[in-house]
PDB file of N, CA and C in Angstrom:
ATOM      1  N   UNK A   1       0.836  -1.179   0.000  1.00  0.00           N
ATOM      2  CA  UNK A   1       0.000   0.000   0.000  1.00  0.00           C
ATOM      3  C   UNK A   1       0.883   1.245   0.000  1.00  0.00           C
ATOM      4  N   UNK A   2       0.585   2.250  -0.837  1.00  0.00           N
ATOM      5  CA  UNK A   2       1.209   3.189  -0.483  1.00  0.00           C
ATOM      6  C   UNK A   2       1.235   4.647   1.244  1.00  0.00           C
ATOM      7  N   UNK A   3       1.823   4.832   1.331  1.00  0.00           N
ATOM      8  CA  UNK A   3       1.304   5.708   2.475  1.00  0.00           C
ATOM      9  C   UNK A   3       0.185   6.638   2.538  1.00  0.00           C
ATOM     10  N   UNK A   4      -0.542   6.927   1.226  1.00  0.00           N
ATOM     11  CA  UNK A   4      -1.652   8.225   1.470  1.00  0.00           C
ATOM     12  C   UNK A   4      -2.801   6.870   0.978  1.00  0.00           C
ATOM     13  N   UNK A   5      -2.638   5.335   1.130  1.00  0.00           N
ATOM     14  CA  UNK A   5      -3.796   4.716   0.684  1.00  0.00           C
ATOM     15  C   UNK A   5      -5.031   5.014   0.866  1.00  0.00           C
ATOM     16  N   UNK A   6      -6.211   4.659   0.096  1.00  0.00           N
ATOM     17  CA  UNK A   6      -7.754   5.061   0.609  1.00  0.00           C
ATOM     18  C   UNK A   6      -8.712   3.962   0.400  1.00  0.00           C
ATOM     19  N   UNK A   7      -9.426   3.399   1.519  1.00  0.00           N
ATOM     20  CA  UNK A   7     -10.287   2.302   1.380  1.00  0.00           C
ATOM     21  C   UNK A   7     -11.575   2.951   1.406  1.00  0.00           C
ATOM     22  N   UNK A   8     -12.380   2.507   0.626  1.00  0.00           N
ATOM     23  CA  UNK A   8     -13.829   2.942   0.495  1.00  0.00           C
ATOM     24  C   UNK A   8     -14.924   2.274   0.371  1.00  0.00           C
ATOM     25  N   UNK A   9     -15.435   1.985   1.270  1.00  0.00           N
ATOM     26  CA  UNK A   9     -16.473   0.543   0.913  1.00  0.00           C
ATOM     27  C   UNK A   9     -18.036   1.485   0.595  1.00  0.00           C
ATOM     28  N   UNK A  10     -18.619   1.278  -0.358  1.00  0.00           N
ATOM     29  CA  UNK A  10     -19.572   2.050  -0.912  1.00  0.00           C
ATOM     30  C   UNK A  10     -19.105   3.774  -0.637  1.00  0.00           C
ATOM     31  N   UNK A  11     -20.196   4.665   0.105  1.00  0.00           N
ATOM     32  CA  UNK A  11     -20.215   5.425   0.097  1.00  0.00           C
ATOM     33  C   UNK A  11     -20.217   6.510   1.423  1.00  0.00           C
ATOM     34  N   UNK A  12     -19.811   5.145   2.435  1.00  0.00           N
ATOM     35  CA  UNK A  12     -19.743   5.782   3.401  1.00  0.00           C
ATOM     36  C   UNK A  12     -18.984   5.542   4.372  1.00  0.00           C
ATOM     37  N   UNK A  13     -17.989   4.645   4.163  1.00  0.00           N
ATOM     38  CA  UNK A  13     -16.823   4.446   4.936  1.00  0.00           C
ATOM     39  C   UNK A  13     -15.410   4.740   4.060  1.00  0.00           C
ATOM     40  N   UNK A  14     -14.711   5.408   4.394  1.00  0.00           N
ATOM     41  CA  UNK A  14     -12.870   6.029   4.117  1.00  0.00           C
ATOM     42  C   UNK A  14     -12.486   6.422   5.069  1.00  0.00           C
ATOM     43  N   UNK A  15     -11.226   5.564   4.737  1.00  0.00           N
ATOM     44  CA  UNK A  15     -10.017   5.154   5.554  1.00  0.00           C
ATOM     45  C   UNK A  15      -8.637   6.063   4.858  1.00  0.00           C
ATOM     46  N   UNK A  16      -8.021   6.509   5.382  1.00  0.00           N
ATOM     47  CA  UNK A  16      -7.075   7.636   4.487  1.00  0.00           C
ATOM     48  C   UNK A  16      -5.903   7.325   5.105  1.00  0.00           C
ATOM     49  N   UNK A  17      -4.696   6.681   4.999  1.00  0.00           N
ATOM     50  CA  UNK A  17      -3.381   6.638   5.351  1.00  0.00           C
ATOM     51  C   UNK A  17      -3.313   5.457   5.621  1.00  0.00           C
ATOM     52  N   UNK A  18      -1.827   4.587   5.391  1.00  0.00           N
ATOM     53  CA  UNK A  18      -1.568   3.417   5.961  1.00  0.00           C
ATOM     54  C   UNK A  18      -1.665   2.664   7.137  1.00  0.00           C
ATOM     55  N   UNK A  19      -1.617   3.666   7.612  1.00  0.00           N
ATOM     56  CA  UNK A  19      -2.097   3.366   9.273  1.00  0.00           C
ATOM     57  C   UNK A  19      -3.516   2.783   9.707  1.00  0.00           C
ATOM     58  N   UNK A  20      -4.000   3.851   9.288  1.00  0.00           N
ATOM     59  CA  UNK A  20      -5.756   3.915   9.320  1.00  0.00           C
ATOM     60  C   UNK A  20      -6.356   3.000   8.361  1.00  0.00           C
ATOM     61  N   UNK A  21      -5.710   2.482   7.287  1.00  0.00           N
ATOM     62  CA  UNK A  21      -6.211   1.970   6.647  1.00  0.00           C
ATOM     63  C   UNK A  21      -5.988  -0.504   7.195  1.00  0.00           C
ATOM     64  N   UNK A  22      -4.360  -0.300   7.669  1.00  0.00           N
ATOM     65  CA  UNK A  22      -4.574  -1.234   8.142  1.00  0.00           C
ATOM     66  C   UNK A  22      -5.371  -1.533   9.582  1.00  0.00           C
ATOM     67  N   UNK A  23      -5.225  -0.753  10.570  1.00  0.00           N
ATOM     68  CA  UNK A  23      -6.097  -0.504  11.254  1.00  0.00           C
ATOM     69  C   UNK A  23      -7.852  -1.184  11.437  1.00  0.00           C
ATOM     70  N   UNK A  24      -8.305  -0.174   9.903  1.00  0.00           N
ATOM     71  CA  UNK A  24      -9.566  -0.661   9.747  1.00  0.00           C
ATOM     72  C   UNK A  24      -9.805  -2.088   9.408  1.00  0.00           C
ATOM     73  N   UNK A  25      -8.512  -2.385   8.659  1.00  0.00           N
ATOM     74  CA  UNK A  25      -8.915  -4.228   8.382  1.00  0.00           C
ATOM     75  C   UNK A  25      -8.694  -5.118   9.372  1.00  0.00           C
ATOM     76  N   UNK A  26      -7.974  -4.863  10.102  1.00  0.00           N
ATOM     77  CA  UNK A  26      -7.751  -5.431  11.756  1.00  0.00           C
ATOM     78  C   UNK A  26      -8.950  -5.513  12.465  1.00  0.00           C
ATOM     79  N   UNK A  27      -9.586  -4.631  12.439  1.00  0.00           N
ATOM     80  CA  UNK A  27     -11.162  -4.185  13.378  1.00  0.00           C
ATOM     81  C   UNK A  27     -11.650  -5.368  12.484  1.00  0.00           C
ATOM     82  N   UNK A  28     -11.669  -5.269  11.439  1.00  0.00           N
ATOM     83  CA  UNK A  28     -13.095  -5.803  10.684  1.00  0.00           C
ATOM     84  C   UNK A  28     -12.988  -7.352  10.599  1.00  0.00           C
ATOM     85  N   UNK A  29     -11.535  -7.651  10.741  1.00  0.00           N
ATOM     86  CA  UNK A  29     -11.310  -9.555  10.657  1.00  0.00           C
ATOM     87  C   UNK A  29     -11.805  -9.790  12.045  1.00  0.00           C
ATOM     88  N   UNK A  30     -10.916  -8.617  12.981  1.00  0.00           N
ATOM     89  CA  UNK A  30     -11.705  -9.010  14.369  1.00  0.00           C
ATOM     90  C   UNK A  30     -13.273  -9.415  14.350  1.00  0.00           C
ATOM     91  N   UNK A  31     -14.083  -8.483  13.720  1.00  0.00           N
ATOM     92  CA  UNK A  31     -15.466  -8.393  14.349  1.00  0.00           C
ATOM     93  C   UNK A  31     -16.036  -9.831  13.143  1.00  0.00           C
ATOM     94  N   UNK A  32     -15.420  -9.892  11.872  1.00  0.00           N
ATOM     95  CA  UNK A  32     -15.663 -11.180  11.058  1.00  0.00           C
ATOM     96  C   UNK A  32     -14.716 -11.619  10.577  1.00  0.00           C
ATOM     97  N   UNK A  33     -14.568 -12.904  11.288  1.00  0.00           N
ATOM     98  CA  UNK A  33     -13.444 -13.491  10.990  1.00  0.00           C
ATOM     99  C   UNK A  33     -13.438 -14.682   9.982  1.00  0.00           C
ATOM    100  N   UNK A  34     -14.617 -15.060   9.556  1.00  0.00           N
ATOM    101  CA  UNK A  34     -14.427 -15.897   8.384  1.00  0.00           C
ATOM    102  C   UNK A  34     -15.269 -15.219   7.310  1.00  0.00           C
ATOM    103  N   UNK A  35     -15.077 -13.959   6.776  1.00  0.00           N
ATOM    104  CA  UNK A  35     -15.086 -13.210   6.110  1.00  0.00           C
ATOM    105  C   UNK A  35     -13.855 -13.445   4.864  1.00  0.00           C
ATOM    106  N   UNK A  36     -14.889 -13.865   3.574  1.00  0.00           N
ATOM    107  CA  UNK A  36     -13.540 -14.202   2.611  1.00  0.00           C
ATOM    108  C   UNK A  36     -13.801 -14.134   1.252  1.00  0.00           C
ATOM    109  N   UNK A  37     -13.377 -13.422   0.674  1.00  0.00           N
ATOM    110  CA  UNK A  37     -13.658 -12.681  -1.128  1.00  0.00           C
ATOM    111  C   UNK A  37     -13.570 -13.742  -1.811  1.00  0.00           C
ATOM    112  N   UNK A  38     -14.200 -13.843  -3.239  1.00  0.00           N
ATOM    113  CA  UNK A  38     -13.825 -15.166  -3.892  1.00  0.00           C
ATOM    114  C   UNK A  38     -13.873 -14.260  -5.165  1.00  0.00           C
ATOM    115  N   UNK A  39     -13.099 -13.999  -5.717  1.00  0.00           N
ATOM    116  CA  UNK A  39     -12.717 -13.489  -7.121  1.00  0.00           C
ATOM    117  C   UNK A  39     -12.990 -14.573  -8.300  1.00  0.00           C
ATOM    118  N   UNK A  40     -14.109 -13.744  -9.329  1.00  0.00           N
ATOM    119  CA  UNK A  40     -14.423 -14.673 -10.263  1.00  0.00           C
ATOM    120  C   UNK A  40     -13.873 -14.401 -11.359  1.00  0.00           C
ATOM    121  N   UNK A  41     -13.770 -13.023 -11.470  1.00  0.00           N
ATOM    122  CA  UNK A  41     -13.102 -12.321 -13.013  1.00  0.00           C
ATOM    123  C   UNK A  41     -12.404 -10.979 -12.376  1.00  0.00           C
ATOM    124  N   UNK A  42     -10.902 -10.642 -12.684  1.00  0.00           N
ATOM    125  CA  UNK A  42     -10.448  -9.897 -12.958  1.00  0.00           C
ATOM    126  C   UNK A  42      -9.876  -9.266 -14.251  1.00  0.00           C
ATOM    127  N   UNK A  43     -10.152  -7.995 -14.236  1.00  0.00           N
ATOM    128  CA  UNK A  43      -9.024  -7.152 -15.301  1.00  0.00           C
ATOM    129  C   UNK A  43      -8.611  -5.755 -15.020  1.00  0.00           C
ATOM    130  N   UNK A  44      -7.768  -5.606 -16.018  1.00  0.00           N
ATOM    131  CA  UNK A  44      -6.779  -4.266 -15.875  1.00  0.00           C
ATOM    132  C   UNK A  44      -6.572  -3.486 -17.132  1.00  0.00           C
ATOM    133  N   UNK A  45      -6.808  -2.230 -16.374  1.00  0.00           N
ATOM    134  CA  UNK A  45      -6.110  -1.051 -17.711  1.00  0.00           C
ATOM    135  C   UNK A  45      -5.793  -0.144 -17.303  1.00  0.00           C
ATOM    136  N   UNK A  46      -4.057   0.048 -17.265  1.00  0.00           N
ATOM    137  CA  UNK A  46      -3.694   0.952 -17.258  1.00  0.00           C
ATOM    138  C   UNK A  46      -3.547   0.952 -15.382  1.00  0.00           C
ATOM    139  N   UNK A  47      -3.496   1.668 -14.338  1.00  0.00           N
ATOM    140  CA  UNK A  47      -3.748   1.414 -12.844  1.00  0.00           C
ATOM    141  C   UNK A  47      -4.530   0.995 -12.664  1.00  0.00           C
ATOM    142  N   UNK A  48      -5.368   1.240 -13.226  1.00  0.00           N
ATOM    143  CA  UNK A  48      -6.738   0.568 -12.489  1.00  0.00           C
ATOM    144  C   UNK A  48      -7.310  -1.151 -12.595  1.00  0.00           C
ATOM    145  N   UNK A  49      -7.284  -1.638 -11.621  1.00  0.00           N
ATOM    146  CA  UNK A  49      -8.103  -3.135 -11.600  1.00  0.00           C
ATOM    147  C   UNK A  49      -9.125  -3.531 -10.888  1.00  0.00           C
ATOM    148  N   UNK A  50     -10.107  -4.105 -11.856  1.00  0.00           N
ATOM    149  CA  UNK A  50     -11.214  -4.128 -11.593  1.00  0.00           C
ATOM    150  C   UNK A  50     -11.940  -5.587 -11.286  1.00  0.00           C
ATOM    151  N   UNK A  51     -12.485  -5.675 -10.488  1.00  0.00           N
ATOM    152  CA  UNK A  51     -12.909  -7.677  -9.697  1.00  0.00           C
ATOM    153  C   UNK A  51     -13.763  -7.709  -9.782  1.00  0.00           C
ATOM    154  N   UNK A  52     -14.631  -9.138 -10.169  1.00  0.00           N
ATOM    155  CA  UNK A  52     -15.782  -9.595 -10.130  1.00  0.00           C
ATOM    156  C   UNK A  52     -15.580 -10.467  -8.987  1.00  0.00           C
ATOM    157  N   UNK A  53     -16.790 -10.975  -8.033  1.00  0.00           N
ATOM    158  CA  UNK A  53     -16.861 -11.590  -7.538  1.00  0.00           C
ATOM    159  C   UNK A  53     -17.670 -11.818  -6.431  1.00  0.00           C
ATOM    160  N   UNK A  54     -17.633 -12.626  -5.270  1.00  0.00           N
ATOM    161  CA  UNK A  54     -18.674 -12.832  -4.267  1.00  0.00           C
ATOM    162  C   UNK A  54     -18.122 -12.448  -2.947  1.00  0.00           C
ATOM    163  N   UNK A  55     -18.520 -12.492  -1.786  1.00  0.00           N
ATOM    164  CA  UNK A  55     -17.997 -12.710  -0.202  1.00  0.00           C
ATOM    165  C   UNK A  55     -18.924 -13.581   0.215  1.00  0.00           C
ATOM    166  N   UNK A  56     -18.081 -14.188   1.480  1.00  0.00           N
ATOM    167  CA  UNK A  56     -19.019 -15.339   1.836  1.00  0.00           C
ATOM    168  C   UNK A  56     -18.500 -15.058   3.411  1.00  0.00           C
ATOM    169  N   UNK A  57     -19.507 -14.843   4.517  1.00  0.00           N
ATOM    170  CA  UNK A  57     -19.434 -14.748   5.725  1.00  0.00           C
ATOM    171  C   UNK A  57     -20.785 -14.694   6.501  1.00  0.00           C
ATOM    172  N   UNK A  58     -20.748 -15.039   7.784  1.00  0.00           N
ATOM    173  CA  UNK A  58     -21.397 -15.562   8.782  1.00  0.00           C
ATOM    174  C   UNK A  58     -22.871 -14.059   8.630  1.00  0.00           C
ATOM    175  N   UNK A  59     -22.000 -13.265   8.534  1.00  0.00           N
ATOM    176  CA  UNK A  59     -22.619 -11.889   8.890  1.00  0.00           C
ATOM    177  C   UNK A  59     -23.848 -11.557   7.140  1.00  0.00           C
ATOM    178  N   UNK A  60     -24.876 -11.899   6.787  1.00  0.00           N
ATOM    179  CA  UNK A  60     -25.235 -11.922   5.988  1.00  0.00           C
ATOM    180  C   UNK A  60     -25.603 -10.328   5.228  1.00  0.00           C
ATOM    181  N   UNK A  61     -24.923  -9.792   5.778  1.00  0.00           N
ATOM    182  CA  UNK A  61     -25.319  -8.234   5.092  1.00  0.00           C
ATOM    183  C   UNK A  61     -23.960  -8.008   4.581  1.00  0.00           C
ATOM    184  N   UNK A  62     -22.663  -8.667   4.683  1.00  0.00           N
ATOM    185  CA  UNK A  62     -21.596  -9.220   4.164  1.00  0.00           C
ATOM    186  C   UNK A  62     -21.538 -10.280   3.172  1.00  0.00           C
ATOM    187  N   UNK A  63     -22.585 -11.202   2.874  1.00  0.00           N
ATOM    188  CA  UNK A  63     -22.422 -12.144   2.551  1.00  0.00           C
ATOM    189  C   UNK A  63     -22.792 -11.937   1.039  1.00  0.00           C
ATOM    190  N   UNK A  64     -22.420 -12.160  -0.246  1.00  0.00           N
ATOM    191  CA  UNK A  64     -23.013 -12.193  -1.520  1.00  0.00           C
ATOM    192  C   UNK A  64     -21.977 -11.502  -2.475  1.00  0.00           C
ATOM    193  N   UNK A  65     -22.861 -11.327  -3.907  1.00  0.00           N
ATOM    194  CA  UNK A  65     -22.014 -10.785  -4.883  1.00  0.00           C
ATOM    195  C   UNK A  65     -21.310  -9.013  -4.759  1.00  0.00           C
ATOM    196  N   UNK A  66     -20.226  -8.832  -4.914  1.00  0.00           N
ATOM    197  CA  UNK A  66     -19.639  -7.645  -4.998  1.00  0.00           C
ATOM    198  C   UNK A  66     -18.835  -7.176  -6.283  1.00  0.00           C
ATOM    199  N   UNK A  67     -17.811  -5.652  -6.016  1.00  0.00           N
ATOM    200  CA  UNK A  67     -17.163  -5.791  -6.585  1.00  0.00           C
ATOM    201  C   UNK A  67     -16.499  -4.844  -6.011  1.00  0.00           C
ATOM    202  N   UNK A  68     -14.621  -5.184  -6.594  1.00  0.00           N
ATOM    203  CA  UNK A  68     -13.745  -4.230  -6.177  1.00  0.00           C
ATOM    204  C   UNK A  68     -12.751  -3.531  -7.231  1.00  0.00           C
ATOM    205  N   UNK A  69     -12.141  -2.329  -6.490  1.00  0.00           N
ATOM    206  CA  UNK A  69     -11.439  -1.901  -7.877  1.00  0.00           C
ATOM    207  C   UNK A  69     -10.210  -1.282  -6.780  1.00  0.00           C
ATOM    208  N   UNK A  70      -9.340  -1.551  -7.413  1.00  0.00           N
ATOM    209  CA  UNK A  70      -7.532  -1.314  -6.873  1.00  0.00           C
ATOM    210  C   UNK A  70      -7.487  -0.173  -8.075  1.00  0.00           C
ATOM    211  N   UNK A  71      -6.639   0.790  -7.018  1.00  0.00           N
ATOM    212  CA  UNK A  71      -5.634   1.870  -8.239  1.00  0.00           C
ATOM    213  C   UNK A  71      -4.606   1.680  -7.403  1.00  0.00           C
ATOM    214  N   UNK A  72      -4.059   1.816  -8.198  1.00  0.00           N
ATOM    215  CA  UNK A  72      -2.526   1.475  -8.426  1.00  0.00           C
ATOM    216  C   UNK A  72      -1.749   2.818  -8.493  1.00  0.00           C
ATOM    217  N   UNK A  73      -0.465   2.402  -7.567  1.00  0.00           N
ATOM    218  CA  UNK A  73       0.543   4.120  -7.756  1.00  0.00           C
ATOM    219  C   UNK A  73       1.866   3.315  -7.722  1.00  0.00           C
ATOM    220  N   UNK A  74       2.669   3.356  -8.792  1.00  0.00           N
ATOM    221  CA  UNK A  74       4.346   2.926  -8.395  1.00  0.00           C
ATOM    222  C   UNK A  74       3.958   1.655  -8.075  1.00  0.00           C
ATOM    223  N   UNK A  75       3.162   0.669  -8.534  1.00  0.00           N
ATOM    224  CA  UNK A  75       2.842  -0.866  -8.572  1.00  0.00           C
ATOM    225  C   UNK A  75       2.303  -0.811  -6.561  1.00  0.00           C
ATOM    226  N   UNK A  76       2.106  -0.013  -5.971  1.00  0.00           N
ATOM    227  CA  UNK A  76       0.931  -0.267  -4.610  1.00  0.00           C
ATOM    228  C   UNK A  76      -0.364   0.269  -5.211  1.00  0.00           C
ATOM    229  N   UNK A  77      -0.964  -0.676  -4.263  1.00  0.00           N
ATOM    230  CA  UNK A  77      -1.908  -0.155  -4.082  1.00  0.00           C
ATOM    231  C   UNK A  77      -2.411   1.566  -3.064  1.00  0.00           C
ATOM    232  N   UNK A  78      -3.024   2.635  -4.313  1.00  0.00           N
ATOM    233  CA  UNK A  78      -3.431   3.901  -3.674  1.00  0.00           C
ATOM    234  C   UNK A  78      -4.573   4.161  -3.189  1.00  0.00           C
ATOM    235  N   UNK A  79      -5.878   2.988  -4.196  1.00  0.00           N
ATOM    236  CA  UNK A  79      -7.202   2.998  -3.468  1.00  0.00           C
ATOM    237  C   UNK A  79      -7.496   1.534  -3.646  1.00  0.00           C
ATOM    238  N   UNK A  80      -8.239   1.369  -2.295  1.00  0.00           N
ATOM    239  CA  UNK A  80      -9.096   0.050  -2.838  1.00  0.00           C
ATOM    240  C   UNK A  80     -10.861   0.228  -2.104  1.00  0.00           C
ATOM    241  N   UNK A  81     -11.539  -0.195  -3.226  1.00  0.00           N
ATOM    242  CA  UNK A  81     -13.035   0.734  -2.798  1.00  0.00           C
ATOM    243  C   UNK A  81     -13.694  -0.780  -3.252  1.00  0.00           C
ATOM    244  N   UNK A  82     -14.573  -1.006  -2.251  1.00  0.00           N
ATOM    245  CA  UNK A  82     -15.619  -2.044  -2.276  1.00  0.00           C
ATOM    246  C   UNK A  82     -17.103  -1.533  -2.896  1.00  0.00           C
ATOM    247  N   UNK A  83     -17.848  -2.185  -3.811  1.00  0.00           N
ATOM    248  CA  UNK A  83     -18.940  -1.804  -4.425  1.00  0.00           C
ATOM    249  C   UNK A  83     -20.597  -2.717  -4.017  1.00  0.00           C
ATOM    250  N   UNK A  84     -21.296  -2.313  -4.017  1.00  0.00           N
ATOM    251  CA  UNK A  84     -22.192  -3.305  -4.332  1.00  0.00           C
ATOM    252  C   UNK A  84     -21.962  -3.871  -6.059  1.00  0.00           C
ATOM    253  N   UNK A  85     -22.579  -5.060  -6.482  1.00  0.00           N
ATOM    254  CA  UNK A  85     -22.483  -5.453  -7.922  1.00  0.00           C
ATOM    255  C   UNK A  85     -24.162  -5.321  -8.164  1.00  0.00           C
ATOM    256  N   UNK A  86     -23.642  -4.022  -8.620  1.00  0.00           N
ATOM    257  CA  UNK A  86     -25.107  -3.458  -9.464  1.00  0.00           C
ATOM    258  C   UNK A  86     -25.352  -3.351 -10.788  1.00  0.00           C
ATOM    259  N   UNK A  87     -26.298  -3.047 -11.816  1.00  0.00           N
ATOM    260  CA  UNK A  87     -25.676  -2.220 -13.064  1.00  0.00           C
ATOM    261  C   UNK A  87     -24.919  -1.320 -13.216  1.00  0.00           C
ATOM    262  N   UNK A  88     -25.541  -0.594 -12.039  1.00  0.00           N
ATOM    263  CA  UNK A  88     -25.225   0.907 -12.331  1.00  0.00           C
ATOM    264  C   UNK A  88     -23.929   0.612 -12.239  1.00  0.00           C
ATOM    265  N   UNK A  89     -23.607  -0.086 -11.025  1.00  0.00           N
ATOM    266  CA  UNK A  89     -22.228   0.223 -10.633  1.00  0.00           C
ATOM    267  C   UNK A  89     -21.176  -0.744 -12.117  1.00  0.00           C
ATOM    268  N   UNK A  90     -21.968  -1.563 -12.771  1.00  0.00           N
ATOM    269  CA  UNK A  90     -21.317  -2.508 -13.169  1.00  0.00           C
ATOM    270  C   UNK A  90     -20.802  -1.835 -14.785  1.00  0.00           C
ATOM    271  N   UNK A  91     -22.188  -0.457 -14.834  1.00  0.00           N
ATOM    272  CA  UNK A  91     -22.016   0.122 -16.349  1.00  0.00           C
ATOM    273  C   UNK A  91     -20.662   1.349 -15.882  1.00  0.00           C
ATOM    274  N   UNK A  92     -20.464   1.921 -14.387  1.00  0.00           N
ATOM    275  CA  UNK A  92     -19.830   3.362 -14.144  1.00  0.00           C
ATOM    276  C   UNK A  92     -18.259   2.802 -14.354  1.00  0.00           C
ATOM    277  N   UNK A  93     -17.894   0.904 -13.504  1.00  0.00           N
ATOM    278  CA  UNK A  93     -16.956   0.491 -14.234  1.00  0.00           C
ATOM    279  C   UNK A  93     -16.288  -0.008 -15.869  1.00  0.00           C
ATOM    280  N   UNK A  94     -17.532  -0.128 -16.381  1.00  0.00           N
ATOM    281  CA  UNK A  94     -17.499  -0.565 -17.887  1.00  0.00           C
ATOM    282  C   UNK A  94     -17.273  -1.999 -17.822  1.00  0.00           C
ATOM    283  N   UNK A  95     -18.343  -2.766 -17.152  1.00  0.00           N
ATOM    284  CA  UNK A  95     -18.080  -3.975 -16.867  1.00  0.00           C
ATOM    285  C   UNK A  95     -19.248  -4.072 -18.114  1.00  0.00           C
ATOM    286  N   UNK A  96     -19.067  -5.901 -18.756  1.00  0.00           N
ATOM    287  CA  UNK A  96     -20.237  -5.908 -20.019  1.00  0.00           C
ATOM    288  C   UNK A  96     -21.232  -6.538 -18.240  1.00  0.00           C
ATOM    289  N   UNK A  97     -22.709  -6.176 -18.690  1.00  0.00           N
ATOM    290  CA  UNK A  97     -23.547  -6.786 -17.874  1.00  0.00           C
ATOM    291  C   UNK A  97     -23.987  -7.901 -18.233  1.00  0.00           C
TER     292      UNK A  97
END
């Protein structure tokens, strides 16, 4: 990760610095701990990479299809932002639906 990293899970949680950002994933394995991404399709252009895929955990408002997108700075990661897998969200990435 780089040092000014930014985690964003929808639209209402950011995390801003390395610190804060591992931090927040510490809390969150704590509070779910078999919390676990399953990547179905990835791709890339240019920094940006973009994931298809599911989560699967105990906590069911966690549990189901998502998606994520990494930017990239100097090969770290600068953001990583969690989505619902919507259209909308699936047309704003240029995913085919």
């Amino acid at each position: 990760m780089t040092e000014e990293v930014r985690l964003i899970a929808g639209e209402e949680t950011t995390r801003k610095g390395k610190v804060a950002v591992k931090n927040a994933w510490i809390q969150f394995f704590n509070l779910c701990p078999d919390y676990k991404n399953h990547f179905t399709r990835i791709g890339s252009k240019d920094d940006r990479v973009v994931i298809i895929g599911f989560s699967t955990c105990s906590n069911k408002e966690l549990d189901g299809p998502a998606l994520w997108t990494a930017l990239l700075k100097n090969d770290l990661i600068d953001e990583w932002r969690i989505l619902d897998d919507t259209n909308e969200n699936r047309k704003l990435l240029g995913i085919s639906i």
